[in-house]
N, C-alpha and C. Protein backbone atom coordinates (compact mmCIF):
# COMPACT_ATOMS: atom_id res chain seq x y z
N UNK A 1 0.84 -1.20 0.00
CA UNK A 1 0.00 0.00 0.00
C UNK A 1 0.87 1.24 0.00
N UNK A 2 0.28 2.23 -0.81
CA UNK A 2 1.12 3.34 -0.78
C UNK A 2 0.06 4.88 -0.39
N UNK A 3 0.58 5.45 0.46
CA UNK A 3 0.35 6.71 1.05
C UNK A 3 0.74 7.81 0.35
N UNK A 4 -0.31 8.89 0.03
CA UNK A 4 0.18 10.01 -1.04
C UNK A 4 -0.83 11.57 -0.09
N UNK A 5 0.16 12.22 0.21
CA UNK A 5 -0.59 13.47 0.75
C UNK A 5 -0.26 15.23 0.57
N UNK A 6 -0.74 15.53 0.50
CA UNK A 6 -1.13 17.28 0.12
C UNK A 6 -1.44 18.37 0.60
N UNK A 7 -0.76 18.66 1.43
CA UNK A 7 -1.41 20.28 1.78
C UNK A 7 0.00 21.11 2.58
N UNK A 8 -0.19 21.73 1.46
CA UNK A 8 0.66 22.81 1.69
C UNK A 8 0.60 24.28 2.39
N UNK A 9 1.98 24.55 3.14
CA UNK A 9 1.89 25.58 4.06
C UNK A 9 2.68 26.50 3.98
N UNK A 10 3.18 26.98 2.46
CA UNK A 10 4.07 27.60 1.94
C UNK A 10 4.92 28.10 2.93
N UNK A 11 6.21 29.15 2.47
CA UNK A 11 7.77 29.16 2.77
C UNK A 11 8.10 27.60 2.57
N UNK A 12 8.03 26.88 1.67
CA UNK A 12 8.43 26.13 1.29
C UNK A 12 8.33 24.82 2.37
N UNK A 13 7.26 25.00 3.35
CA UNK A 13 7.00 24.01 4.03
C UNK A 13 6.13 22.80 4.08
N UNK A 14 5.75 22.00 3.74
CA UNK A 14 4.53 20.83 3.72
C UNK A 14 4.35 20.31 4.07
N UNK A 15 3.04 19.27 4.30
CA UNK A 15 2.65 18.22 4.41
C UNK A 15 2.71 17.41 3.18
N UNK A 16 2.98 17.52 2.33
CA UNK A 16 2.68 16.80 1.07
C UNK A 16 2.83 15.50 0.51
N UNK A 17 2.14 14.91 1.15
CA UNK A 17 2.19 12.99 0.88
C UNK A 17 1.14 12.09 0.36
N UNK A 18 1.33 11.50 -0.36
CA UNK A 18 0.37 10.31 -1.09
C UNK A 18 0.30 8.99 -0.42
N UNK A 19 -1.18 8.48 -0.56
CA UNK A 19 -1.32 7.20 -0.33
C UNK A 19 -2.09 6.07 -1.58
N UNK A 20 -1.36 6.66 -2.71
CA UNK A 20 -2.16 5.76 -3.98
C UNK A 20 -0.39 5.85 -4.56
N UNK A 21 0.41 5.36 -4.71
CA UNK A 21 1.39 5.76 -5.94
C UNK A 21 1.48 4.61 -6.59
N UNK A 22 0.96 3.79 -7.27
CA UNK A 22 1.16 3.00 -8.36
C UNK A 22 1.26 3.60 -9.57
N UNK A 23 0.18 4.61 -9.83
CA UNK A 23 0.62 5.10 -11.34
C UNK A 23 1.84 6.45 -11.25
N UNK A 24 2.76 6.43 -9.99
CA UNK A 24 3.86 7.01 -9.77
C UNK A 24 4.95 6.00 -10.10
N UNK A 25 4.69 4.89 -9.98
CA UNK A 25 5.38 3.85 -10.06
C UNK A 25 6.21 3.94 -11.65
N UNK A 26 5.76 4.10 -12.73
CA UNK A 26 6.62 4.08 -13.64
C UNK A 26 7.28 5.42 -13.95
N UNK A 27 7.63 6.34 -13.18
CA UNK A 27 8.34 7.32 -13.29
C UNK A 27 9.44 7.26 -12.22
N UNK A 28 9.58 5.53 -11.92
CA UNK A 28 10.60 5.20 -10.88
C UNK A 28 11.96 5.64 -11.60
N UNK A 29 12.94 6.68 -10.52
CA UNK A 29 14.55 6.78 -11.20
C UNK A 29 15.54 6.21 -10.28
N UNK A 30 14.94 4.63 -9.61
CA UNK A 30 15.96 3.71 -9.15
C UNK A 30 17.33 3.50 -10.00
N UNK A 31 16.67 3.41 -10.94
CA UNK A 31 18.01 2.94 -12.13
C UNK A 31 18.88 3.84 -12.31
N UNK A 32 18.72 5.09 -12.14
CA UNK A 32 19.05 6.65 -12.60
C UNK A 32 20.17 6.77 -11.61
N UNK A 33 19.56 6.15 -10.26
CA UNK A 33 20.65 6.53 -8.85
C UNK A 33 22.02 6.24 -8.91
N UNK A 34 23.02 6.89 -8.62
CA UNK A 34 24.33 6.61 -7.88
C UNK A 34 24.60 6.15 -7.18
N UNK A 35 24.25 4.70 -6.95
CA UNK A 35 23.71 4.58 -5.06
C UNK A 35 25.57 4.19 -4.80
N UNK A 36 26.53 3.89 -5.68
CA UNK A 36 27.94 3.75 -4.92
C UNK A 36 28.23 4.57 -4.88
N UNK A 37 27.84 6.08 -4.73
CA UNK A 37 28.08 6.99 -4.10
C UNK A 37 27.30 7.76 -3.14
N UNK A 38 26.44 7.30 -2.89
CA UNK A 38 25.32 7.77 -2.38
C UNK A 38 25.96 7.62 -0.37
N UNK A 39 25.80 8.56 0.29
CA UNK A 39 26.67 8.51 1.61
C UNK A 39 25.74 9.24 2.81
N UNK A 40 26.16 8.85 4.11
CA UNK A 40 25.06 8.92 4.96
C UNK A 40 26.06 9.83 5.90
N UNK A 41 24.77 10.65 7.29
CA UNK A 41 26.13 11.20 7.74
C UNK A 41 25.19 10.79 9.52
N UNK A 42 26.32 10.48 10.24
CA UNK A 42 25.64 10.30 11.58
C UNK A 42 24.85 8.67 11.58
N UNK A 43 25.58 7.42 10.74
CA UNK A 43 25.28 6.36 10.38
C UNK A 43 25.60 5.13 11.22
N UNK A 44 24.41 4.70 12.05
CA UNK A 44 25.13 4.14 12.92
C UNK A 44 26.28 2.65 12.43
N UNK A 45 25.89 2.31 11.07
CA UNK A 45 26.53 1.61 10.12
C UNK A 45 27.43 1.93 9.16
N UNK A 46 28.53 2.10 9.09
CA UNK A 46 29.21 2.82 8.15
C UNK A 46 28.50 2.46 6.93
N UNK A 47 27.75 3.13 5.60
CA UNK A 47 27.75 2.77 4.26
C UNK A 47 25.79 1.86 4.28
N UNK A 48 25.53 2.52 6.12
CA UNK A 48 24.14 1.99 5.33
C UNK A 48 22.89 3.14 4.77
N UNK A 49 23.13 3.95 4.31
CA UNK A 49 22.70 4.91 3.44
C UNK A 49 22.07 4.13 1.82
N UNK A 50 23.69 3.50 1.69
CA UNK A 50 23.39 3.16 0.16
C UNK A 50 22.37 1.58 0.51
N UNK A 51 22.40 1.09 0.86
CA UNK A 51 21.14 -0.29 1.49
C UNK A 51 20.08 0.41 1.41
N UNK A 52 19.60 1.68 1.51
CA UNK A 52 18.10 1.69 1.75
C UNK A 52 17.76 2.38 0.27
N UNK A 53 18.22 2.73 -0.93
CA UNK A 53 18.04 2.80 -2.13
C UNK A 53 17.90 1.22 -2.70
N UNK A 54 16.44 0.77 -2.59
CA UNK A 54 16.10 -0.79 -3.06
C UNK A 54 15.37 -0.15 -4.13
N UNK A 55 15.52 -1.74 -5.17
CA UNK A 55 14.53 -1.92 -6.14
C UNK A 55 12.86 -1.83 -5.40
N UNK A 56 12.11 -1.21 -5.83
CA UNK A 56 10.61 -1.55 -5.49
C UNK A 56 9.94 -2.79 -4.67
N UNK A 57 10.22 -3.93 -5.32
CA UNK A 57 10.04 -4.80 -4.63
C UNK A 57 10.41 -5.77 -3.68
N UNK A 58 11.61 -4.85 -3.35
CA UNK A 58 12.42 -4.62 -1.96
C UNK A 58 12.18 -3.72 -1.02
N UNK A 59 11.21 -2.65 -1.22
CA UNK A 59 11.17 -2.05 -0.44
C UNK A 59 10.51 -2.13 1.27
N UNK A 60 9.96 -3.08 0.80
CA UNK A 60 9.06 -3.44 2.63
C UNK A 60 9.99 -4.91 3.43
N UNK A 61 11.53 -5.18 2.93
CA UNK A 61 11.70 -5.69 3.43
C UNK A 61 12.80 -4.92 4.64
N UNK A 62 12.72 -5.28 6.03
CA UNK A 62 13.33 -4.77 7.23
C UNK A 62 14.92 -4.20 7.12
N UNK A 63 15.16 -4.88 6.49
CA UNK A 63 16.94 -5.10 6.19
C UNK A 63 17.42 -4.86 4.77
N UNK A 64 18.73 -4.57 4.39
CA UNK A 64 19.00 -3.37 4.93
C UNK A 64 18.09 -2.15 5.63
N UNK A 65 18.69 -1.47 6.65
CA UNK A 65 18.06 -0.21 7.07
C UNK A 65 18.96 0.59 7.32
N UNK A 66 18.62 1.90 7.69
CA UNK A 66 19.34 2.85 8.41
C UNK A 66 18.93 3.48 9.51
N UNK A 67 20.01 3.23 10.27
CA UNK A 67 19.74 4.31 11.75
C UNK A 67 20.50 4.98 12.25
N UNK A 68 19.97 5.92 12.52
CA UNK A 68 21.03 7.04 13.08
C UNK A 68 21.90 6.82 14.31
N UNK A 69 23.25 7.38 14.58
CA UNK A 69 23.93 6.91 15.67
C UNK A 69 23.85 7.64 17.16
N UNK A 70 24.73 9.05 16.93
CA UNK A 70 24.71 9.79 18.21
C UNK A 70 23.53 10.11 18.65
N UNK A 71 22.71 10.58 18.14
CA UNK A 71 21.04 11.58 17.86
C UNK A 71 20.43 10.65 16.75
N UNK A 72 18.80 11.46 17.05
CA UNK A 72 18.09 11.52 15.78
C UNK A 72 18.00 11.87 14.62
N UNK A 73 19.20 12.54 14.22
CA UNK A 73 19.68 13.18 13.06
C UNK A 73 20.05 12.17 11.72
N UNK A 74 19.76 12.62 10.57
CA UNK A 74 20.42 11.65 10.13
C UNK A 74 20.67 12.55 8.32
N UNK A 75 21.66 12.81 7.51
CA UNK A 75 22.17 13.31 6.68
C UNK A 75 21.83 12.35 5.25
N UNK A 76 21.24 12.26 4.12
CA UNK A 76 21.64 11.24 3.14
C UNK A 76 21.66 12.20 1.87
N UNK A 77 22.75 11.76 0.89
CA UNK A 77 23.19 12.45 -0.08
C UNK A 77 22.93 11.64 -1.28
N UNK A 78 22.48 11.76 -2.33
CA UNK A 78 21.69 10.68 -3.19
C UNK A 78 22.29 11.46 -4.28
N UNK A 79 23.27 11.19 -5.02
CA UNK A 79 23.81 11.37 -6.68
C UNK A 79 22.79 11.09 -7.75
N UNK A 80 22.89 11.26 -8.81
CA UNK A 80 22.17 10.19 -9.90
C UNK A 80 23.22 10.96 -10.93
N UNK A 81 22.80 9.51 -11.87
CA UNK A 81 23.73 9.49 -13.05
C UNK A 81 23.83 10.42 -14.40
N UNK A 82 22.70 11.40 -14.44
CA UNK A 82 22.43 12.30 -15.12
C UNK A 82 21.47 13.42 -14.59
N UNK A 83 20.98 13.81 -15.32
CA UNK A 83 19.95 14.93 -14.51
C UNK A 83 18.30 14.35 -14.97
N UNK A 84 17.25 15.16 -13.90
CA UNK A 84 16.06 15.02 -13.78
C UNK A 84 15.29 16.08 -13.36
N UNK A 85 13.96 16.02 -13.40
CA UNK A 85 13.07 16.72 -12.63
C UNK A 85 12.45 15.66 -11.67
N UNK A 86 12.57 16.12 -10.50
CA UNK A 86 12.17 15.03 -9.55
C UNK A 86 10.49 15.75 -8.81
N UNK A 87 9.73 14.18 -9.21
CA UNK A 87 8.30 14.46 -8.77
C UNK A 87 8.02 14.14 -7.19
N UNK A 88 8.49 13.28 -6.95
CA UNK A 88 8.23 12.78 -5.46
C UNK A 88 9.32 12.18 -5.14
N UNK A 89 9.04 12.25 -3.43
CA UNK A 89 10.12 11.29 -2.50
C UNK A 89 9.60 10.02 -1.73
N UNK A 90 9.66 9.39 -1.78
CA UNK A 90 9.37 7.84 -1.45
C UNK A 90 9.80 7.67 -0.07
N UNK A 91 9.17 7.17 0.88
CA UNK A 91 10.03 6.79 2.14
C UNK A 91 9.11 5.90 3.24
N UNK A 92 9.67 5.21 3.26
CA UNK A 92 9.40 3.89 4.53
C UNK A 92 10.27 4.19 6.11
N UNK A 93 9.55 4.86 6.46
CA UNK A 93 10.65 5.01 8.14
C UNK A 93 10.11 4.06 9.19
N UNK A 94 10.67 4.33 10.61
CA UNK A 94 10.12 4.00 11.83
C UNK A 94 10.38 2.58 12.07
N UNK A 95 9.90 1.75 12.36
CA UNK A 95 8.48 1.83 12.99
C UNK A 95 7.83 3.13 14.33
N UNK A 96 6.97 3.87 14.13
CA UNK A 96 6.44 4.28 15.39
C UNK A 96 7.31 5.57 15.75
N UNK A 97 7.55 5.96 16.54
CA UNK A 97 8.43 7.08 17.08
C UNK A 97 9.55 7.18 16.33
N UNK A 98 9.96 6.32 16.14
CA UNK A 98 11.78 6.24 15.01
C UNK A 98 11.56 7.14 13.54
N UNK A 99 10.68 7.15 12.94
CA UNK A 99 10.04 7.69 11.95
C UNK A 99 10.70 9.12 11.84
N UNK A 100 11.33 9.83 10.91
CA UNK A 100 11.36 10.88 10.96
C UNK A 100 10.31 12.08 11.32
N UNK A 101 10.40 12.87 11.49
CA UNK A 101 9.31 14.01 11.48
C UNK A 101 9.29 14.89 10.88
N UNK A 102 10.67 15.19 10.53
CA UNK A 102 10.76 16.70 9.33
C UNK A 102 12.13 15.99 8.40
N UNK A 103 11.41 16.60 7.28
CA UNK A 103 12.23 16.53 6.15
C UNK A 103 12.92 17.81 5.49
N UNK A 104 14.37 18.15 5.24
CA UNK A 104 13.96 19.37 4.59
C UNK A 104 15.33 18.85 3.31
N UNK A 105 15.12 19.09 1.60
CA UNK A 105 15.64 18.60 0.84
C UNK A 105 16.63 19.86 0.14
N UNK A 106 17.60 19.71 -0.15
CA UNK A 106 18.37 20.51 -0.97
C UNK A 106 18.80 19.74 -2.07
N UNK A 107 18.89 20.68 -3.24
CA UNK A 107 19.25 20.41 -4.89
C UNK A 107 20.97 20.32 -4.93
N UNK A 108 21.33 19.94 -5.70
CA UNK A 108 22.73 19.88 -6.53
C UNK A 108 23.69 20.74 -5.52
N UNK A 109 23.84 20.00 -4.11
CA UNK A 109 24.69 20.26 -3.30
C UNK A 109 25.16 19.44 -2.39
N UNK A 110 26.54 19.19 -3.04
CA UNK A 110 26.81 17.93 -2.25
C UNK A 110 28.12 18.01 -1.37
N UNK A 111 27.89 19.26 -0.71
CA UNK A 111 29.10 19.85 0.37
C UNK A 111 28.10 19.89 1.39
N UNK A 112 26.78 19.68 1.64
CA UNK A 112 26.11 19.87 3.03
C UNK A 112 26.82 18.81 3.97
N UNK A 113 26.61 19.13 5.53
CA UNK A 113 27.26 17.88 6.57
C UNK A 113 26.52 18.97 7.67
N UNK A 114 26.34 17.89 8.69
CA UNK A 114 26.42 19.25 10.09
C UNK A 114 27.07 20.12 10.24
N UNK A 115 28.17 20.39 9.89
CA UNK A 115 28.27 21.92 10.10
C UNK A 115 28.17 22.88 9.30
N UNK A 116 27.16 22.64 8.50
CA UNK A 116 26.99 24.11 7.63
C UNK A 116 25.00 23.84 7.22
N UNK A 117 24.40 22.39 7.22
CA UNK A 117 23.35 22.27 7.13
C UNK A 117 21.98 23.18 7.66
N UNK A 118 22.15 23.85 8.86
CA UNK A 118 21.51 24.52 9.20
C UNK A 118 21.76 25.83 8.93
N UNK A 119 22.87 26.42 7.88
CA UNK A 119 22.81 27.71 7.69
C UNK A 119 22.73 27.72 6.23
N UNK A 120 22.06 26.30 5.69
CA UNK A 120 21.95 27.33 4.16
C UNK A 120 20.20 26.82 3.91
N UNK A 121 19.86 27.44 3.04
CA UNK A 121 18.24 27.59 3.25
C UNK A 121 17.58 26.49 1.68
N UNK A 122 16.77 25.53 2.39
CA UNK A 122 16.99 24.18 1.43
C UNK A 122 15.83 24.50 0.36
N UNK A 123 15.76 23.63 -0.69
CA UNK A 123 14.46 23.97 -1.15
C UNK A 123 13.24 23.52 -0.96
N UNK A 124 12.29 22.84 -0.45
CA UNK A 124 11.90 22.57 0.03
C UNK A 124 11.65 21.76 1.27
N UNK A 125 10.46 21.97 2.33
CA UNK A 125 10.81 21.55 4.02
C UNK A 125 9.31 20.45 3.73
N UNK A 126 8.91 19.37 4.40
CA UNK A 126 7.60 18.98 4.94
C UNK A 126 7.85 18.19 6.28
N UNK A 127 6.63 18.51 6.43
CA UNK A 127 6.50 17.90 7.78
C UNK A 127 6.22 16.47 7.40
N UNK A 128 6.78 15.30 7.98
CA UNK A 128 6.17 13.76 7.77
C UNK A 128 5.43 13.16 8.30
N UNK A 129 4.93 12.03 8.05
CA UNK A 129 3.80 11.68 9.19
C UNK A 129 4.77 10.44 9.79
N UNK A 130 4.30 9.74 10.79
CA UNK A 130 4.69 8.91 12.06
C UNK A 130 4.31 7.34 10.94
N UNK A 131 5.13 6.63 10.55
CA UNK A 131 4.85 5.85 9.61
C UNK A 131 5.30 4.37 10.44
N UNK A 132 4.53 3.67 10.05
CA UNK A 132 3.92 2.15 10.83
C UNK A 132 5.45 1.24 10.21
N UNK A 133 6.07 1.80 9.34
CA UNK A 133 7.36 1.02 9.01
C UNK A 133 6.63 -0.28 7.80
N UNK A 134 5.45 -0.07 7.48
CA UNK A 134 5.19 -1.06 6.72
C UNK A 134 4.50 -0.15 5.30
N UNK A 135 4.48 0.69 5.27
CA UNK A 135 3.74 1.23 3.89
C UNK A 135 4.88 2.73 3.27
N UNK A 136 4.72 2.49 2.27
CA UNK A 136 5.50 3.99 1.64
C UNK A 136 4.78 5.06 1.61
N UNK A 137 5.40 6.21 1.92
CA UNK A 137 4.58 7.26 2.11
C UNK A 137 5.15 8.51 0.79
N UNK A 138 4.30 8.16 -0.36
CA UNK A 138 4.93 10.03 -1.03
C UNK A 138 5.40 11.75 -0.95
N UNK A 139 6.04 11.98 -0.36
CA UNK A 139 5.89 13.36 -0.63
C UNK A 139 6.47 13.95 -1.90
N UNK A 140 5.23 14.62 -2.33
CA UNK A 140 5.02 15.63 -3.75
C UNK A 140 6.31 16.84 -3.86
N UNK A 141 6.62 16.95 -4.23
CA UNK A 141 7.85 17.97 -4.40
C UNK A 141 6.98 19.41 -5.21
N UNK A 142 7.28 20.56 -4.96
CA UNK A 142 7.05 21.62 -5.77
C UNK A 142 7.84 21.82 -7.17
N UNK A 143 7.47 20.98 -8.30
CA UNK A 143 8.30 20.41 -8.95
C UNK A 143 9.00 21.41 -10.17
N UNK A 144 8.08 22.61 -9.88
CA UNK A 144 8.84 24.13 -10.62
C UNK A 144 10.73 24.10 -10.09
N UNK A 145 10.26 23.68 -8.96
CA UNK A 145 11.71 23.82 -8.09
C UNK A 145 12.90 22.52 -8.18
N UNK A 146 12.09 21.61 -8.77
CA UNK A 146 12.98 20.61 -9.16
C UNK A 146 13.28 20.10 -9.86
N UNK A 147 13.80 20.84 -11.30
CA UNK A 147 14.02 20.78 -12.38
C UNK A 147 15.34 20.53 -12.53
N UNK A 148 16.26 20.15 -13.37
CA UNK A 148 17.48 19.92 -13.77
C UNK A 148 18.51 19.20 -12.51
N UNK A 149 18.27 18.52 -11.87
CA UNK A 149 18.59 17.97 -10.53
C UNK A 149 19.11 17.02 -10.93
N UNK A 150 20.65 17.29 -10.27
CA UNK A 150 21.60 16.25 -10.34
C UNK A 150 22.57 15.65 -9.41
N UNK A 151 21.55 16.22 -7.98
CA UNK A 151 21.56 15.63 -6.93
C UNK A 151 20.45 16.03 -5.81
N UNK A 152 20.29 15.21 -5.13
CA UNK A 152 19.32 15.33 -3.55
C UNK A 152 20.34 15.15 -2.23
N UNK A 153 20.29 15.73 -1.35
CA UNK A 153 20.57 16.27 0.09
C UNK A 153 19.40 15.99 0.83
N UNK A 154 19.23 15.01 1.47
CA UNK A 154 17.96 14.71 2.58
C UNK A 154 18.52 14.70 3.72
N UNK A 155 17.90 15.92 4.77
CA UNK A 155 18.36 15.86 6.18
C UNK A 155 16.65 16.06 7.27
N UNK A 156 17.00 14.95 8.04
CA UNK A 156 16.01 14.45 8.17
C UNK A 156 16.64 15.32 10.50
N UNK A 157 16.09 16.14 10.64
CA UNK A 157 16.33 17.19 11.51
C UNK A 157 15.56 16.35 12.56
N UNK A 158 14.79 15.89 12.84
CA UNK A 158 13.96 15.25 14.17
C UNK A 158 13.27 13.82 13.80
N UNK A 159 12.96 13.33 14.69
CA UNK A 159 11.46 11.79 14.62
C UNK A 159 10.42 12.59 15.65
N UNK A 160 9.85 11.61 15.73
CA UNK A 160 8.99 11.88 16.64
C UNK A 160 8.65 11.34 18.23
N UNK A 161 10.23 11.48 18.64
CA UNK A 161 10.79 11.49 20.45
C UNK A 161 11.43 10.14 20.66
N UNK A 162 11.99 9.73 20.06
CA UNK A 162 12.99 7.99 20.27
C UNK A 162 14.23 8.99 19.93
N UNK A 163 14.80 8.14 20.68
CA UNK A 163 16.81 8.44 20.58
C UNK A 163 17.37 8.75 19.34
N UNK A 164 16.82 7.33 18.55
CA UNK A 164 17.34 7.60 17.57
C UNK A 164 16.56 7.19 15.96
N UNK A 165 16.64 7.55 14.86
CA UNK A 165 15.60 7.40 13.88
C UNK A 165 16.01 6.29 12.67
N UNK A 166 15.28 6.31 12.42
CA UNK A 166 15.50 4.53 10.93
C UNK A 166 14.35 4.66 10.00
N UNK A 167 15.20 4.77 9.05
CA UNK A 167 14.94 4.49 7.81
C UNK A 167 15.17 3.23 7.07
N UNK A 168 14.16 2.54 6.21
CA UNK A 168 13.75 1.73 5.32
C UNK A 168 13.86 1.31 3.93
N UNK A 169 13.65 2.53 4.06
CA UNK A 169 13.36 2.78 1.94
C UNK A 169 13.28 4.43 1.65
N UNK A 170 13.94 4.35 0.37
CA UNK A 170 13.91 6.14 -0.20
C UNK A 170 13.87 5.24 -1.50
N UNK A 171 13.10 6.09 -2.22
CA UNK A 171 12.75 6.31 -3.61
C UNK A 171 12.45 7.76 -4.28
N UNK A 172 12.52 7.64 -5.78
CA UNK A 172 12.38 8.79 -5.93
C UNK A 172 11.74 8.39 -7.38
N UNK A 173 10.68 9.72 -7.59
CA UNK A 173 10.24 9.76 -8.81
C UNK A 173 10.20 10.96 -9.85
N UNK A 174 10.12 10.95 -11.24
CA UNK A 174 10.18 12.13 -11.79
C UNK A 174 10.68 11.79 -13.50
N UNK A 175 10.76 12.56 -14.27
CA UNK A 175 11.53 12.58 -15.76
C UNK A 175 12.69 12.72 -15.71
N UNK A 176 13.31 11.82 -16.59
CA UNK A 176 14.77 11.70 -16.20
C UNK A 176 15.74 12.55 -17.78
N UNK A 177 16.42 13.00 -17.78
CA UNK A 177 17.27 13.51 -18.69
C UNK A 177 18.79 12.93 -19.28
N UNK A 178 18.75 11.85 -20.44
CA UNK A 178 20.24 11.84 -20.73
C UNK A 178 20.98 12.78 -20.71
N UNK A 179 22.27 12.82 -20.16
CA UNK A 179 23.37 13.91 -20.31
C UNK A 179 24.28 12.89 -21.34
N UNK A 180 24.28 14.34 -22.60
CA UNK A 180 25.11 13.32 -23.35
C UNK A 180 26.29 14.36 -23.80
N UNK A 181 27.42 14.11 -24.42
CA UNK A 181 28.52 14.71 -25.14
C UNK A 181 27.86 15.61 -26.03
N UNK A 182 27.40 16.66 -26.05
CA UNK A 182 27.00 17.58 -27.50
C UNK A 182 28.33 17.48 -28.67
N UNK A 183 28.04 17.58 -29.76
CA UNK A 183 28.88 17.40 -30.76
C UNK A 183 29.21 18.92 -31.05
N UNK A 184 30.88 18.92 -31.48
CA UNK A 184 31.23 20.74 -32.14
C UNK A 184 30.52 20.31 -33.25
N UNK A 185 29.89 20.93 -33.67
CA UNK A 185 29.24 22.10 -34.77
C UNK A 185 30.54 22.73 -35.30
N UNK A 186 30.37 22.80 -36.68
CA UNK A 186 31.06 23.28 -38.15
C UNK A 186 30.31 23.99 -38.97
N UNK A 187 30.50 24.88 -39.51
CA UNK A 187 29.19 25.55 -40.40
C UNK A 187 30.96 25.90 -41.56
N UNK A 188 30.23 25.22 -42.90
CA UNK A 188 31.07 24.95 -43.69
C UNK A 188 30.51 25.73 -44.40
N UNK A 189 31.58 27.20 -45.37
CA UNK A 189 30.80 28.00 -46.18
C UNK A 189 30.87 27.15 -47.73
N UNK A 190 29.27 26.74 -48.06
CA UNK A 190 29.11 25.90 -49.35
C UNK A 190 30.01 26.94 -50.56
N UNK A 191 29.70 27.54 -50.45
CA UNK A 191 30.10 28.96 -51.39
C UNK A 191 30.70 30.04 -51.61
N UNK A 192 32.08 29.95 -51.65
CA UNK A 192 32.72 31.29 -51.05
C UNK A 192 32.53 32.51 -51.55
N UNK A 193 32.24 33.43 -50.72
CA UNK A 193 31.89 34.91 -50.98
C UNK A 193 33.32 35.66 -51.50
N UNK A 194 33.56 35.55 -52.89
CA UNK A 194 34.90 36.52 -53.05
C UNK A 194 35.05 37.55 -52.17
N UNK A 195 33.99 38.33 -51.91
CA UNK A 195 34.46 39.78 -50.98
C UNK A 195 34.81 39.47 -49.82
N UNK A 196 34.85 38.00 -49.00
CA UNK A 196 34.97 37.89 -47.94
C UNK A 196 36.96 36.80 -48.00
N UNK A 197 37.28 37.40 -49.51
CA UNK A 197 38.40 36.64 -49.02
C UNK A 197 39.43 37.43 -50.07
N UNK A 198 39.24 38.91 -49.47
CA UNK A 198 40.41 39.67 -50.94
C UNK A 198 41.50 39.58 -50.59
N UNK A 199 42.34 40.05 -51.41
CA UNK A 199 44.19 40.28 -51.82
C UNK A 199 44.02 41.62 -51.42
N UNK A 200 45.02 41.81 -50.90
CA UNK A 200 45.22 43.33 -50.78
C UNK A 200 45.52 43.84 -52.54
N UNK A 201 45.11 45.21 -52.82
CA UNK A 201 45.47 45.73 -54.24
C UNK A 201 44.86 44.63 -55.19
N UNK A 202 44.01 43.47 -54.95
CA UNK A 202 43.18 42.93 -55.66
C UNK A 202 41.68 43.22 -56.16
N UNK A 203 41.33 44.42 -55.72
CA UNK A 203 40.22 44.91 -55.62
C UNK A 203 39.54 44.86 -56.74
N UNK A 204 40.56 45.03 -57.99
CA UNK A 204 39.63 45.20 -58.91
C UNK A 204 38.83 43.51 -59.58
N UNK A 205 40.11 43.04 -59.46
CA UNK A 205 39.23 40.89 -59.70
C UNK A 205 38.56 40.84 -58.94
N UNK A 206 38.41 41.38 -57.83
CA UNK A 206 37.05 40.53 -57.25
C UNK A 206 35.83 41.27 -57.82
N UNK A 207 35.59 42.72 -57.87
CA UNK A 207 34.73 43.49 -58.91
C UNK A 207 34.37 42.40 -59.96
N UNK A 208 35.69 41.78 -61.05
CA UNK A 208 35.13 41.14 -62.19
C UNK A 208 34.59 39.75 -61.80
N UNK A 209 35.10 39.13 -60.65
CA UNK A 209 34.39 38.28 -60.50
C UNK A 209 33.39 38.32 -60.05
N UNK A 210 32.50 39.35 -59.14
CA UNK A 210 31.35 39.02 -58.90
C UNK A 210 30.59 39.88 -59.81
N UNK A 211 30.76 40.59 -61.06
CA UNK A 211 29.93 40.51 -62.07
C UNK A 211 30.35 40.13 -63.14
């Protein structure tokens, strides 16, 4: 079952989550991800960040997970292999209190860590709901704002009152963009313009040649 919900509380703050995403489902950019680069910060597992980027029908299983170590805090940095517009965020937390509570996402920045996370201003914030650890929950992205994205920054700032927080599953959805090599361009003159190629003191042949 999937959870999808909506309501927004602008300054870039939301509720915005679904509980239907199947026909979100084929705008899955699992494949798209970087996940061997993909890195966690405050992990009580070294490297389990990249474990919770599953195929779909991995997603409701317990293991891999992630949990945070010192605190409830928890940092994840998600690459992908080209660029996108990203429609939604996918996420399985908790069970129960462990669940995150706030989400707030930044674009194509992949120098955030605790010490600078709270002083730069992300692009979009929502509030999450308290998730049973068994269903995915959507949140809708303001997707004017998430255009050409060629990376995600998820810092997940509180749960909802446990020590420490766990995550399940992240997914992501949206149109994806090949980045490819553009080719140089040549513009070959078919026809040469005598006036555009005189002799000095030749002035007068090119006169006879162009009448």
């Amino acid at each position: 079952m999937i959870h999808s919900h909506g309501h927004g509380h602008g300054h870039d703050h939301d509720h915005d989550h679904s509980h239907d995403l199947e026909p979100a489902l084929k705008d899955s950019l699992y494949s798209k991800i970087d996940i061997d680069n993909v890195r966690g910060y405050n992990e009580s597992d070294t490297g389990a960040a990249k474990g919770i980027i599953k195929p779909w029908h991995q997603r409701k299983e317990r293991t891999p997970c992630l949990e945070s170590d010192c605190d409830e805090q928890l940092i994840v940095f998600i690459p992908l292999t080209g660029m996108a517009k990203i429609k939604s965020i996918l996420l399985i937390g908790g069970p129960g209190a462990q669940s995150p509570a706030k989400l707030k996402v930044f674009i194509n920045s992949d120098d955030i860590d605790f010490d600078n996370v709270e002083d730069r201003t992300c692009t979009q914030e929502w509030d999450l709901i308290e998730d049973s650890g068994k269903d995915v929950v959507e949140y809708h992205t303001r997707i004017t704002k998430f255009g050409n994205v060629r990376s995600l920054t998820l810092y997940f700032p509180e749960n909802f009152g446990e020590d420490t927080t766990r995550l399940q599953y992240i997914g992501l959805t949206g149109e994806w963009t090949e980045l490819r090599d553009e080719p140089l361009l040549t513009v070959y003159e078919l026809k040469p313009n005598m006036a555009d190629h005189k002799v000095p003191g030749d002035e007068s042949r090119v006169h006879q040649n162009i009448f």
